[in-house]
N, C-alpha and C. Protein backbone atom coordinates (compact mmCIF):
# COMPACT_ATOMS: atom_id res chain seq x y z
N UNK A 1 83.78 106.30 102.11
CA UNK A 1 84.51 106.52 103.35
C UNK A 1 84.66 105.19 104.05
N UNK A 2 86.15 104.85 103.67
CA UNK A 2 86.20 103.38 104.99
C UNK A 2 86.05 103.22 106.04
N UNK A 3 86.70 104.50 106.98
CA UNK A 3 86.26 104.56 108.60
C UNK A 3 86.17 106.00 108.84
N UNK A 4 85.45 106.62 109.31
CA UNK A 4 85.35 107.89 110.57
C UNK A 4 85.33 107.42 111.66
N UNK A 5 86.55 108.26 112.78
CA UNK A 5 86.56 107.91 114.13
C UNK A 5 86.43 108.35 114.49
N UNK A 6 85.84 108.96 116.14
CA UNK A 6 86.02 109.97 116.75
C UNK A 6 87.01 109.41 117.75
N UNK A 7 88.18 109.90 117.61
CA UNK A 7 89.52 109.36 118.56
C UNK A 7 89.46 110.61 119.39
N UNK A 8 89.60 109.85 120.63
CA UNK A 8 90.35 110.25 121.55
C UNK A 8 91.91 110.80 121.94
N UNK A 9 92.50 110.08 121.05
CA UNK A 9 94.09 110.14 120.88
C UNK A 9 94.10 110.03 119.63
N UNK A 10 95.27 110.72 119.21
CA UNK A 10 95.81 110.81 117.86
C UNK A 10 97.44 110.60 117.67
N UNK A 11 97.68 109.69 119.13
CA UNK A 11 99.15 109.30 119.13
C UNK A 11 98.86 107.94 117.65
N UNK A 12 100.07 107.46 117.84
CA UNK A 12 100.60 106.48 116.84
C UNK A 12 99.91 105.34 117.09
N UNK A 13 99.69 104.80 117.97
CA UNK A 13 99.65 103.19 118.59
C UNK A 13 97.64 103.39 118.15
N UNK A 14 97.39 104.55 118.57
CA UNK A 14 95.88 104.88 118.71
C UNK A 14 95.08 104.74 116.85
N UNK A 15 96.07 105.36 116.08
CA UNK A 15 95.77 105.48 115.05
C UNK A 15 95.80 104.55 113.84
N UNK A 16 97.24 103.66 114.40
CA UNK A 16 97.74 102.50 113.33
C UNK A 16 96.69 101.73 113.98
N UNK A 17 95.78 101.58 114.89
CA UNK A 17 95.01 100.09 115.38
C UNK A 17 94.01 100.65 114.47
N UNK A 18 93.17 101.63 114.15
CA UNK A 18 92.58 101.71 113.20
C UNK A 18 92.49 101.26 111.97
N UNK A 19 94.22 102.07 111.86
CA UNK A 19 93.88 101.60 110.23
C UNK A 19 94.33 100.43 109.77
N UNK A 20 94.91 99.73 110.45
CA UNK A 20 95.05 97.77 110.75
C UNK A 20 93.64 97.85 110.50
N UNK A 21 93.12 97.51 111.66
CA UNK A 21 91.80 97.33 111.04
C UNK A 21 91.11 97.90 109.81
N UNK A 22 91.39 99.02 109.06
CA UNK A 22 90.78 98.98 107.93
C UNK A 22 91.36 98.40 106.73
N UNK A 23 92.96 97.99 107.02
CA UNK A 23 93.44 97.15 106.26
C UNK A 23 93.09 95.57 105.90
N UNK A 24 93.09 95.24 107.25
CA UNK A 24 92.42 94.02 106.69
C UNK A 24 90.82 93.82 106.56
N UNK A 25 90.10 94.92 106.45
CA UNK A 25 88.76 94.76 105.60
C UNK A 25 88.82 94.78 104.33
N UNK A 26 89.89 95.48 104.16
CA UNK A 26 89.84 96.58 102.59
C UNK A 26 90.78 96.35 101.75
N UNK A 27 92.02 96.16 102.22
CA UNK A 27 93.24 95.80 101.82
C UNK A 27 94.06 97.09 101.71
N UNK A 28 95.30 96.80 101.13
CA UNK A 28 96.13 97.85 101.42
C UNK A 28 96.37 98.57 100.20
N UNK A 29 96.46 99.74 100.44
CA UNK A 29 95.85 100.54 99.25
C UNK A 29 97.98 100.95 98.63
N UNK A 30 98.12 101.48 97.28
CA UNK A 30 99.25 101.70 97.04
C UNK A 30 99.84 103.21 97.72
N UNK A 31 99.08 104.38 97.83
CA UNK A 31 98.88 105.58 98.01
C UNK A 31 98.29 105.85 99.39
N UNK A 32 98.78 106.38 100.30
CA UNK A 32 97.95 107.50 100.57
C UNK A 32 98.32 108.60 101.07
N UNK A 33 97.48 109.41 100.76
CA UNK A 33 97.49 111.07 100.62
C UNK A 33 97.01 111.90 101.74
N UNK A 34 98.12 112.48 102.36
CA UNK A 34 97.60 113.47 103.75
C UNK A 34 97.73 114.93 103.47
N UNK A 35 97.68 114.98 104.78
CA UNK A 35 98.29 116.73 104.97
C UNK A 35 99.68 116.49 105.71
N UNK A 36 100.07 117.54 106.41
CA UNK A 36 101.20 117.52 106.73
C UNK A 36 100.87 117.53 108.84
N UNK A 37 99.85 116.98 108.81
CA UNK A 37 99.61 117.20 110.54
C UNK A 37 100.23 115.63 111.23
N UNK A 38 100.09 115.71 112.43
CA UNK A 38 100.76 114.56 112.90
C UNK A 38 99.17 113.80 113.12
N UNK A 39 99.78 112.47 113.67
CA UNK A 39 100.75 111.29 113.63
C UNK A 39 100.88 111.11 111.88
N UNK A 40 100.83 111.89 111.18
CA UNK A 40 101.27 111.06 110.08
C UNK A 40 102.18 111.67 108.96
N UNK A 41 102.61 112.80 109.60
CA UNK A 41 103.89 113.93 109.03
C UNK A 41 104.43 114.46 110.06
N UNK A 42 105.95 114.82 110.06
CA UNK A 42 106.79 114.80 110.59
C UNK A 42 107.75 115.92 110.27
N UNK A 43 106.89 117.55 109.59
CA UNK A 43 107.20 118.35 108.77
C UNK A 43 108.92 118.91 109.23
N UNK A 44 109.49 118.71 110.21
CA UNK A 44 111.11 118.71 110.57
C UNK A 44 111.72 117.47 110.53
N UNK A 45 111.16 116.67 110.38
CA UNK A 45 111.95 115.21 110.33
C UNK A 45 112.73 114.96 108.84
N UNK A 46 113.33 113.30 109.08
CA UNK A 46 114.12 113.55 107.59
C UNK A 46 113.09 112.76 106.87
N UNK A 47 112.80 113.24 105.85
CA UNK A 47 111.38 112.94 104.79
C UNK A 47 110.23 113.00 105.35
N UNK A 48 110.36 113.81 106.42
CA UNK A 48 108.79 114.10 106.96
C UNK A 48 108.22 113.03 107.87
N UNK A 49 109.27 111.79 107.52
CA UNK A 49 108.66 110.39 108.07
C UNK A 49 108.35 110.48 109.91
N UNK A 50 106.97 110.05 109.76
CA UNK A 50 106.80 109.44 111.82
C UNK A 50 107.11 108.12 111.68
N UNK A 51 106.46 107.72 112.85
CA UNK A 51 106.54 105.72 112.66
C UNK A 51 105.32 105.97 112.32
N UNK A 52 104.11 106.60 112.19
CA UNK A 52 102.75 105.78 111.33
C UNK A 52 103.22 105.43 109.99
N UNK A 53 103.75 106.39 109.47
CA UNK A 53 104.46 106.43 107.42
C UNK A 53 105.26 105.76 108.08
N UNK A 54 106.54 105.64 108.11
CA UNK A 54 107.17 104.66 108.27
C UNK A 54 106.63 103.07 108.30
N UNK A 55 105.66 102.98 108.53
CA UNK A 55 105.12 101.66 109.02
C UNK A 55 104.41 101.54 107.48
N UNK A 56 103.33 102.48 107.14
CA UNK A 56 103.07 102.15 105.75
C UNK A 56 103.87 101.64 104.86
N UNK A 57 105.45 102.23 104.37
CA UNK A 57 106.48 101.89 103.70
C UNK A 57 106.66 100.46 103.94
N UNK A 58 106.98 100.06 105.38
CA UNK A 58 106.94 98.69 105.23
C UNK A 58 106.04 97.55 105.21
N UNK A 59 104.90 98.26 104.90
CA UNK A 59 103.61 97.31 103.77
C UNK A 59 103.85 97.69 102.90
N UNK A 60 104.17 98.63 101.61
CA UNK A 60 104.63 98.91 100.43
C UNK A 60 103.59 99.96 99.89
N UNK A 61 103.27 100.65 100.86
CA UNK A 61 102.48 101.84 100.82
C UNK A 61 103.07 103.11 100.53
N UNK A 62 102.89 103.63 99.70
CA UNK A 62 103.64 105.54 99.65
C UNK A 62 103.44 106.30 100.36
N UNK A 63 103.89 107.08 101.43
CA UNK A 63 102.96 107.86 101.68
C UNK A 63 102.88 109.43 100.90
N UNK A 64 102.17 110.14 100.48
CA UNK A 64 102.15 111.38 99.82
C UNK A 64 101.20 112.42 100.34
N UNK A 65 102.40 113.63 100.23
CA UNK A 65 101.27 114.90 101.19
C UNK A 65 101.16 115.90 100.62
N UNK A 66 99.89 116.60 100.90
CA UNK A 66 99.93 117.64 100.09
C UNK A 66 101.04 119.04 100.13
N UNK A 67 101.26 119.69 99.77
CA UNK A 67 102.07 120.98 100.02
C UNK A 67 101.21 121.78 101.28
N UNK A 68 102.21 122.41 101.88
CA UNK A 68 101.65 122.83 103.43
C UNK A 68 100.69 124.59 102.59
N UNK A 69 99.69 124.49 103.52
CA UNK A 69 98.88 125.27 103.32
C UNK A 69 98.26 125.54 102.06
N UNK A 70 98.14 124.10 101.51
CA UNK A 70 97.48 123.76 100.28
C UNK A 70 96.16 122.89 100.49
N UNK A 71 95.42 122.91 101.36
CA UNK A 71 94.38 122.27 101.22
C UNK A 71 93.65 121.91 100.25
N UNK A 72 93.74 122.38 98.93
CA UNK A 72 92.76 122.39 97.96
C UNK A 72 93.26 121.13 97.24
N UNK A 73 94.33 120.57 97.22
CA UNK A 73 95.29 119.38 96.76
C UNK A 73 94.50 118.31 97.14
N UNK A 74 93.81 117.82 97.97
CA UNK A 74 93.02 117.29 98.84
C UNK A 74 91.67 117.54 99.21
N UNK A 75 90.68 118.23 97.61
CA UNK A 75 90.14 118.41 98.03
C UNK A 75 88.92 117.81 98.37
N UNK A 76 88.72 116.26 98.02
CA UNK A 76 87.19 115.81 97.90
C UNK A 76 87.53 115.38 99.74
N UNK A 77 88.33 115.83 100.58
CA UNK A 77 88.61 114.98 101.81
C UNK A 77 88.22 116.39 102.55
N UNK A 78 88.59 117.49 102.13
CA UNK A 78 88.08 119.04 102.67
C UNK A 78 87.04 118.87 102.47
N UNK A 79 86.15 118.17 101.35
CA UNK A 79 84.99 118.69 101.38
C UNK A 79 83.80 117.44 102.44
N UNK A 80 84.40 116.65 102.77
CA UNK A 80 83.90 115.66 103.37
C UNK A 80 83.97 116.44 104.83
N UNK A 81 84.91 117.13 105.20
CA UNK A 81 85.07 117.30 106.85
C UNK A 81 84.25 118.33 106.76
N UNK A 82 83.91 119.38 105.80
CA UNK A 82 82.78 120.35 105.60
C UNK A 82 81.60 119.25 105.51
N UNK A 83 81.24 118.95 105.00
CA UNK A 83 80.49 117.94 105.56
C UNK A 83 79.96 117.68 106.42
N UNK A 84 80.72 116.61 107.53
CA UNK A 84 80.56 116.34 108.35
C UNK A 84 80.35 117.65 109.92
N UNK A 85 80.79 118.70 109.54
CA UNK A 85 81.55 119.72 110.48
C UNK A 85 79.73 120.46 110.39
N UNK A 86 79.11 120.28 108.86
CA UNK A 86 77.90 121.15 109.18
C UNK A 86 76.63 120.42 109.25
N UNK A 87 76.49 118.70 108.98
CA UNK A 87 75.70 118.05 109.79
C UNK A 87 75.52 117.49 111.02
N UNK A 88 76.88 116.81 111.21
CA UNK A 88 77.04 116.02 112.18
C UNK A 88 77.49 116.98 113.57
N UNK A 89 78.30 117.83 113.61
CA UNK A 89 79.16 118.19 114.73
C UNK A 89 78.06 118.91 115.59
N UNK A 90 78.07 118.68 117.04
CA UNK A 90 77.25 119.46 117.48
C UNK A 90 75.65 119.74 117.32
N UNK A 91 75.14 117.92 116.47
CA UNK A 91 74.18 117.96 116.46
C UNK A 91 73.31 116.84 117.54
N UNK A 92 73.94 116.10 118.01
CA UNK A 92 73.57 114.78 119.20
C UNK A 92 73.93 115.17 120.32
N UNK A 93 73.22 115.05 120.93
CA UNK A 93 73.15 115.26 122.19
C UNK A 93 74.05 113.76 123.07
N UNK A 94 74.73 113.92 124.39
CA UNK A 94 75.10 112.73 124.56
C UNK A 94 76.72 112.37 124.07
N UNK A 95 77.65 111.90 124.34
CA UNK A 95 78.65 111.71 124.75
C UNK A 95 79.26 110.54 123.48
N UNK A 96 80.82 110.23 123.31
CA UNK A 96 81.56 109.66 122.09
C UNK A 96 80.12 108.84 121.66
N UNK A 97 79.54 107.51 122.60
CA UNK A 97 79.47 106.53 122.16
C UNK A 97 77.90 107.26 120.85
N UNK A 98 77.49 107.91 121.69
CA UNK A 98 75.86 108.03 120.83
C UNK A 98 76.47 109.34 119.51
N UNK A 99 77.49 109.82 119.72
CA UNK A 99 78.06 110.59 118.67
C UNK A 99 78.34 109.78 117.56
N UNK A 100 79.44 108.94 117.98
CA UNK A 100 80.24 107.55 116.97
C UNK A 100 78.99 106.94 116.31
N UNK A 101 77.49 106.48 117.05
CA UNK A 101 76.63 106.21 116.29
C UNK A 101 75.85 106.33 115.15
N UNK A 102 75.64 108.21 115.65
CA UNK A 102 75.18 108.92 114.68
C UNK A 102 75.90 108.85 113.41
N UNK A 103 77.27 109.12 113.73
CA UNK A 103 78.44 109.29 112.92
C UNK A 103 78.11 107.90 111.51
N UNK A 104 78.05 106.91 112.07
CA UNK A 104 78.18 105.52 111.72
C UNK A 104 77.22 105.73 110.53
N UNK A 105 76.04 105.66 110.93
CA UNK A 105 74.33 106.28 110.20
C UNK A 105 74.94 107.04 108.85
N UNK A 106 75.42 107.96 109.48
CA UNK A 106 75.98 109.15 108.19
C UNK A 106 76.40 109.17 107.51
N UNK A 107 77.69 107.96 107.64
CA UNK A 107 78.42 107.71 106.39
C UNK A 107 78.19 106.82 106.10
N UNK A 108 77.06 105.62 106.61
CA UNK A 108 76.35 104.44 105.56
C UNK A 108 75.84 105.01 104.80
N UNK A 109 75.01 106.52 104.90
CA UNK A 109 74.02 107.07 103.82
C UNK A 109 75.08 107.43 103.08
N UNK A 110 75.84 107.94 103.16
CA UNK A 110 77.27 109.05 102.65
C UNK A 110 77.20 107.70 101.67
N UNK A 111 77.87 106.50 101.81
CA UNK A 111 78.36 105.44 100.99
C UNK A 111 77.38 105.08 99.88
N UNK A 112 76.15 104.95 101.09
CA UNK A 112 74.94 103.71 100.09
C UNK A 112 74.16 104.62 99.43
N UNK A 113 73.56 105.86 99.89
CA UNK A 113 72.49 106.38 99.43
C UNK A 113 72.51 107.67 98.60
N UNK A 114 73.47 108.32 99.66
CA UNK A 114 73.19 110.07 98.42
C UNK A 114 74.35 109.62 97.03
N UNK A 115 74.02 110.24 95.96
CA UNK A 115 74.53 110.37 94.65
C UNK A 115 75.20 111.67 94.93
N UNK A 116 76.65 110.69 93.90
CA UNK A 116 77.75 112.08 94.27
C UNK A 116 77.83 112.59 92.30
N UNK A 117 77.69 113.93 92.67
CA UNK A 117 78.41 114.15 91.20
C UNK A 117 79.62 114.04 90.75
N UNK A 118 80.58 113.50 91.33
CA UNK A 118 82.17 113.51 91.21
C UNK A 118 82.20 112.53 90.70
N UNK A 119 81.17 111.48 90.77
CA UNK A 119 81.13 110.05 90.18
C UNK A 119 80.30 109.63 89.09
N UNK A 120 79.80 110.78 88.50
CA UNK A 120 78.42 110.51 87.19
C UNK A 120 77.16 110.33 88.69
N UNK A 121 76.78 110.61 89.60
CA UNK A 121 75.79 111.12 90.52
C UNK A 121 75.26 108.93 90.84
N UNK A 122 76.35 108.64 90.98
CA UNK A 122 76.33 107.46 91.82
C UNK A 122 76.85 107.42 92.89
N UNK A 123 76.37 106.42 93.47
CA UNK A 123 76.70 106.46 94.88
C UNK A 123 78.31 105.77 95.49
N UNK A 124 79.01 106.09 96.05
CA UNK A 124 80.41 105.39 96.07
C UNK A 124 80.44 103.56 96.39
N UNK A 125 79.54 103.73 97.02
CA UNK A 125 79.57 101.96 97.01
C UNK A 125 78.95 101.41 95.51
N UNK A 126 78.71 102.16 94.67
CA UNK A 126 78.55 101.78 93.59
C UNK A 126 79.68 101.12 92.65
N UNK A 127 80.85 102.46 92.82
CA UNK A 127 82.21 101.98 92.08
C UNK A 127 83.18 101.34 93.18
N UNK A 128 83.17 101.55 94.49
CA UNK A 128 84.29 101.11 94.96
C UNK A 128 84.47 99.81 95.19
N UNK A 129 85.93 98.91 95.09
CA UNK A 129 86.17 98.00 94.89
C UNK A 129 87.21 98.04 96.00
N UNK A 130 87.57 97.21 96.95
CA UNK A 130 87.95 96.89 97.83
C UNK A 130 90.11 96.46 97.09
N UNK A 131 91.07 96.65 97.63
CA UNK A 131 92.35 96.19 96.97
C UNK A 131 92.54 94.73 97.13
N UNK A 132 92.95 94.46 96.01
CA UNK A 132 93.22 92.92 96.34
C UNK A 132 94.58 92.27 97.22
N UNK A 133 95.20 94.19 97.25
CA UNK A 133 96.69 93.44 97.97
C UNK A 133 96.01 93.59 99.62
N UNK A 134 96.03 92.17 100.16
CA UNK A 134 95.54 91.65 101.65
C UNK A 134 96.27 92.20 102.35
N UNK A 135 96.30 92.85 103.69
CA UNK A 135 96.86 93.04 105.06
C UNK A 135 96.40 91.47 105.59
N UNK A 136 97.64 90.85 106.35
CA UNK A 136 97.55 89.82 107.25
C UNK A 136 98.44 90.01 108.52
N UNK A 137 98.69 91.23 108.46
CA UNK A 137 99.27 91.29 109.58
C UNK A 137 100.61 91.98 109.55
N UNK A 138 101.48 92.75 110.28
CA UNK A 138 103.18 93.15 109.70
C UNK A 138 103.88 92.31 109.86
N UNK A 139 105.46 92.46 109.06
CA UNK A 139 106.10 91.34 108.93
C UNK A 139 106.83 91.59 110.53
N UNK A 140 107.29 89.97 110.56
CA UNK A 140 108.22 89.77 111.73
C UNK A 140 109.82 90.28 111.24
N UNK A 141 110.07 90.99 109.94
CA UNK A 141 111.74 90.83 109.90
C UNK A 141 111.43 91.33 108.37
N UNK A 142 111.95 92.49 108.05
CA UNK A 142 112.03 92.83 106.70
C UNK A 142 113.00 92.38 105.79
N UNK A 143 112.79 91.60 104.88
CA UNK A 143 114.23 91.12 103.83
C UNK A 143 114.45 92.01 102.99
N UNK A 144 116.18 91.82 102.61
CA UNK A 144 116.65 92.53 101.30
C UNK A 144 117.43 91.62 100.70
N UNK A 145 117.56 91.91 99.49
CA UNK A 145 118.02 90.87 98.53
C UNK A 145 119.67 90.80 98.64
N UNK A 146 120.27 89.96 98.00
CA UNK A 146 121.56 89.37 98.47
C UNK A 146 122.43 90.67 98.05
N UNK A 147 123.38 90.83 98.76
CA UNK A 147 124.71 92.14 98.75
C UNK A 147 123.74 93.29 99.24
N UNK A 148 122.55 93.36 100.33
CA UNK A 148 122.64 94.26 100.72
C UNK A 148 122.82 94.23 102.00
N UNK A 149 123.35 94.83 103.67
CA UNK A 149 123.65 94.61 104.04
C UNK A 149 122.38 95.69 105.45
N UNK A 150 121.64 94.50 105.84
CA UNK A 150 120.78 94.68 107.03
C UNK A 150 120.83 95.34 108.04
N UNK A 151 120.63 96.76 108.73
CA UNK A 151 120.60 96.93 109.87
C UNK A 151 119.91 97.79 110.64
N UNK A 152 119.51 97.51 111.61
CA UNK A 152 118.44 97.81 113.10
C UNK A 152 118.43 99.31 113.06
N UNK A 153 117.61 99.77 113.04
CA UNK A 153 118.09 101.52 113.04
C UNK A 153 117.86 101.31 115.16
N UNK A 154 118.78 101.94 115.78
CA UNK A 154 118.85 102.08 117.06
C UNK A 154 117.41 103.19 117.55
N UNK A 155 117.15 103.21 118.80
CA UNK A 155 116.71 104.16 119.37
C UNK A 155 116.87 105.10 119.36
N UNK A 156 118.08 105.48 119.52
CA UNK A 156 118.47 107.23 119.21
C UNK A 156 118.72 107.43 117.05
N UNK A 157 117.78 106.76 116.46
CA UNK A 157 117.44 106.57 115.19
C UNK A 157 119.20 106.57 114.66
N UNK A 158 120.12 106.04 115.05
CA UNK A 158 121.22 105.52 114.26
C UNK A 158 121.70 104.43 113.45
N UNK A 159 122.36 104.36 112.69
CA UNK A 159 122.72 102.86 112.28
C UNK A 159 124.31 102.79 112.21
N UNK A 160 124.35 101.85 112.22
CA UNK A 160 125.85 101.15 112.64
C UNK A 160 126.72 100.66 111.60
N UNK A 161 127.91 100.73 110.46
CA UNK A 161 128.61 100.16 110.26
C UNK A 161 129.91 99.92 110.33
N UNK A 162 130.39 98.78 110.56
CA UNK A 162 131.74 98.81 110.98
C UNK A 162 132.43 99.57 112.32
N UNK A 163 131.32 99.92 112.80
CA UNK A 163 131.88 100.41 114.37
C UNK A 163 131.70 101.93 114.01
N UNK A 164 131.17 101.87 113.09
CA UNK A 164 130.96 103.84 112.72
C UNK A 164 129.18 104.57 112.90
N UNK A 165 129.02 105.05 113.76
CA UNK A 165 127.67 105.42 113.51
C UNK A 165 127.12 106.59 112.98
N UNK A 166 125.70 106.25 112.19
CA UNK A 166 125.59 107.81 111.49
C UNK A 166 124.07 107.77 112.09
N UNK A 167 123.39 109.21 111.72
CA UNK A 167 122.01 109.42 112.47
C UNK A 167 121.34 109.19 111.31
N UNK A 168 120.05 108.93 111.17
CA UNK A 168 119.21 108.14 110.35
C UNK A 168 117.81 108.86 110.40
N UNK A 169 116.80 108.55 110.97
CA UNK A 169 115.95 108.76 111.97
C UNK A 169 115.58 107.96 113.09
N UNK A 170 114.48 108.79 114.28
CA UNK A 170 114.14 108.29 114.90
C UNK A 170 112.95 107.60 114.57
N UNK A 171 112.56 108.51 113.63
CA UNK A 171 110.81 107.68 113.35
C UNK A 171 111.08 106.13 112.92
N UNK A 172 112.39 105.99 112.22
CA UNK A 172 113.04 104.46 111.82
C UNK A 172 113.34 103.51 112.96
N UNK A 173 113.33 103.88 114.40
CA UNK A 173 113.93 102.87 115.57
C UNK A 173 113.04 101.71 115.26
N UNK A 174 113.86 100.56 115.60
CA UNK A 174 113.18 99.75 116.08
C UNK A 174 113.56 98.89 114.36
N UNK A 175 113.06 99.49 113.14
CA UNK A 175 113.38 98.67 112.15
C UNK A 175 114.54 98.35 111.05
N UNK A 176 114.29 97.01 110.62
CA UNK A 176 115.24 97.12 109.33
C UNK A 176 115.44 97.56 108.24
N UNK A 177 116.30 98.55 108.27
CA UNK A 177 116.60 99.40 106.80
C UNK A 177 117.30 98.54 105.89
N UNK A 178 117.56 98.24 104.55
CA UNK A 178 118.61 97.48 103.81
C UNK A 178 119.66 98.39 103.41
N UNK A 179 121.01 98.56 103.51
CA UNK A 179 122.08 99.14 102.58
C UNK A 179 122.75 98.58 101.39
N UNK A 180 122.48 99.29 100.35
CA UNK A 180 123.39 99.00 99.11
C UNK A 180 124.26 99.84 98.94
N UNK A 181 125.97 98.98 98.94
CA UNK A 181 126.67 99.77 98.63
C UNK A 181 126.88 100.43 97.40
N UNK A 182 127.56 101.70 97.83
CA UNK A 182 128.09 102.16 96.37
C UNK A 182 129.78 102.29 96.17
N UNK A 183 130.16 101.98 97.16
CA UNK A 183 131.29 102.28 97.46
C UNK A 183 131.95 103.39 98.14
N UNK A 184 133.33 103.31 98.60
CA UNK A 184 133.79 104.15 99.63
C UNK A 184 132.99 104.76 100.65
N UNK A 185 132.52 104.02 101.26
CA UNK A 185 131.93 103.95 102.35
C UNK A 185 130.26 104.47 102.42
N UNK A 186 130.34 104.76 100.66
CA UNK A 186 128.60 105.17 100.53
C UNK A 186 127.63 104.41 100.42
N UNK A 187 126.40 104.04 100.73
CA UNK A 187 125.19 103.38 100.64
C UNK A 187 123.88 103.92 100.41
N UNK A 188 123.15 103.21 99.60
CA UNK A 188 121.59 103.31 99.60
C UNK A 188 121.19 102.82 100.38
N UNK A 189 120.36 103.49 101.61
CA UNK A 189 119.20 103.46 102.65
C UNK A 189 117.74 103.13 101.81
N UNK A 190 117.38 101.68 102.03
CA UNK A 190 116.32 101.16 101.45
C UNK A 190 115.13 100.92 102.84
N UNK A 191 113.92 101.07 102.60
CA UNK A 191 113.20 100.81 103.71
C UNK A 191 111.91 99.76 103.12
N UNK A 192 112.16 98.83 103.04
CA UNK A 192 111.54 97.41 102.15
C UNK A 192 111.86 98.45 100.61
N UNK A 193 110.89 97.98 100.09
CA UNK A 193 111.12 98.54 98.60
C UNK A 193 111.76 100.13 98.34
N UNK A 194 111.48 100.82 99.15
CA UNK A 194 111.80 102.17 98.85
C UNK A 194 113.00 103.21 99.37
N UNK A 195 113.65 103.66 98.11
CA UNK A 195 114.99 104.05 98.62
C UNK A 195 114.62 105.33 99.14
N UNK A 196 115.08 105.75 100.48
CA UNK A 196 115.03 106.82 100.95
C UNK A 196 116.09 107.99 100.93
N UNK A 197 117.35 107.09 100.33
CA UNK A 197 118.15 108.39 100.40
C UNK A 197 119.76 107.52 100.33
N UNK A 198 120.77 108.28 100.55
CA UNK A 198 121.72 108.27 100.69
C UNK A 198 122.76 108.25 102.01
N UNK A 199 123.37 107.23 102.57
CA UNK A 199 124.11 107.29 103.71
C UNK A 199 126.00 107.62 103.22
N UNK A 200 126.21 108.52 103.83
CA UNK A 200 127.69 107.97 103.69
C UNK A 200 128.29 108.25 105.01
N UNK A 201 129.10 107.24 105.79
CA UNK A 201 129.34 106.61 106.56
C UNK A 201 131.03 107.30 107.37
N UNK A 202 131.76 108.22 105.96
CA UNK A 202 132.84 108.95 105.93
C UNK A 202 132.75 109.84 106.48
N UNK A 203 131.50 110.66 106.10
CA UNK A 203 130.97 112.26 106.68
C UNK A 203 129.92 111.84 107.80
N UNK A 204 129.21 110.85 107.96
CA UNK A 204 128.64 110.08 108.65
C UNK A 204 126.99 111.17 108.60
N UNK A 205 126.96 111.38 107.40
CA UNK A 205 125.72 111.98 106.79
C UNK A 205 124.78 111.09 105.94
N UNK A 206 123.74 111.47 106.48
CA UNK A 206 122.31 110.83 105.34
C UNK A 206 121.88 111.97 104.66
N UNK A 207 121.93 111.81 103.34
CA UNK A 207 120.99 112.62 102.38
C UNK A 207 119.96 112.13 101.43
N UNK A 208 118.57 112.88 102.53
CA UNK A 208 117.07 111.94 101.48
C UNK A 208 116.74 112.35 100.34
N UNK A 209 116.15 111.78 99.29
CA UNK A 209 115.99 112.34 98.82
C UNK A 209 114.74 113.41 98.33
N UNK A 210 115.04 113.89 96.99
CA UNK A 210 114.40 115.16 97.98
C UNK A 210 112.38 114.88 97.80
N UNK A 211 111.52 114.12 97.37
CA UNK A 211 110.76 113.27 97.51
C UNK A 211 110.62 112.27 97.73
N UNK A 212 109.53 112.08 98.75
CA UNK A 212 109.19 110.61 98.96
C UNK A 212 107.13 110.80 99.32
């Protein structure tokens, strides 16, 4: 377990400072695997995307979720919050900070000491190895390679070509998507490495595709 928090908030700004910080202890992992709850699914949005996933994509992170009301897809992470839910919860007396403490204690033993059988009955700091791909920070300006053609997804999650606007998302404001054309007015919606879908600019429709 890299971090347990006890947050207060579970907005966006609250959650990515976390896992910044566990990025640059740990590095940035290729995968990761949720449920479908927020800040980090967006189960009416287009690809589910918030700005937390969104933000992963542009470290070159996947994000992947389980099927809704599939918990079992996920399950060594169910079995951790069982876990935690029948030692820890409601057993300290005393307020976040002496909770977060206890908490802390629990999953050093969780890491260093008890033997898991999921692992040949070693302990996880036994096998785990930290990623070598580094977090240093997000980029100032996402690049795309030459003939594709750069642009700002707006606030009201639109993008702009040629004086034509189509809706995109909102969870996208603020960043640079790349377009590759395909012609007659169609494009691939790239978000750093990963194509999200299809724009065409005529019908002034995006179609994602249908995983991400």
């Amino acid at each position: 377990m890299l971090a347990v928090r006890l947050m207060q908030s579970k907005d966006t700004e609250a959650v990515k400072a976390v896992m910044a910080e566990v990025f640059r202890k740990y590095g940035l992992p290729k995968v990761i695997r949720s449920d479908n709850g927020t800040p980090l699914c967006a189960p009416h949005g287009v690809l589910s995307l918030t700005r937390l996933s969104a933000w992963w994509i542009t470290l070159g992170i996947l994000p992947d979720r389980t099927d809704k009301g599939r918990p079992g897809q996920n399950g060594s992470l169910e079995r951790v919050h069982a876990d935690i839910a029948a030692e820890v919860e409601k057993k300290v007396p005393g307020g976040v900070a002496a909770n977060q403490a206890f908490l802390d204690s629990w999953v050093e033993e969780y890491n260093s000491v008890r033997p898991n059988e999921a692992i040949g009955m070693r302990t996880p700091d036994e096998v785990y190895r930290p990623s070598p791909r580094k977090y240093s920070g997000d980029y100032d300006a996402i690049e795309y390679p030459p003939g594709f053609l750069p642009r700002k997804v707006y606030k009201t999650g639109e993008l702009s070509v040629s004086g034509v606007r189509a809706s995109l998302s909102t969870a996208l404001s603020g960043l640079t998507v790349g377009l590759r054309p395909l012609g007659g007015g169609v494009y691939e919606v790239f978000l750093a490495d990963f194509l999200l879908g299809t724009m065409d600019f005529n019908l002034c429709c995006f179609k994602p595709l249908d995983v991400i």
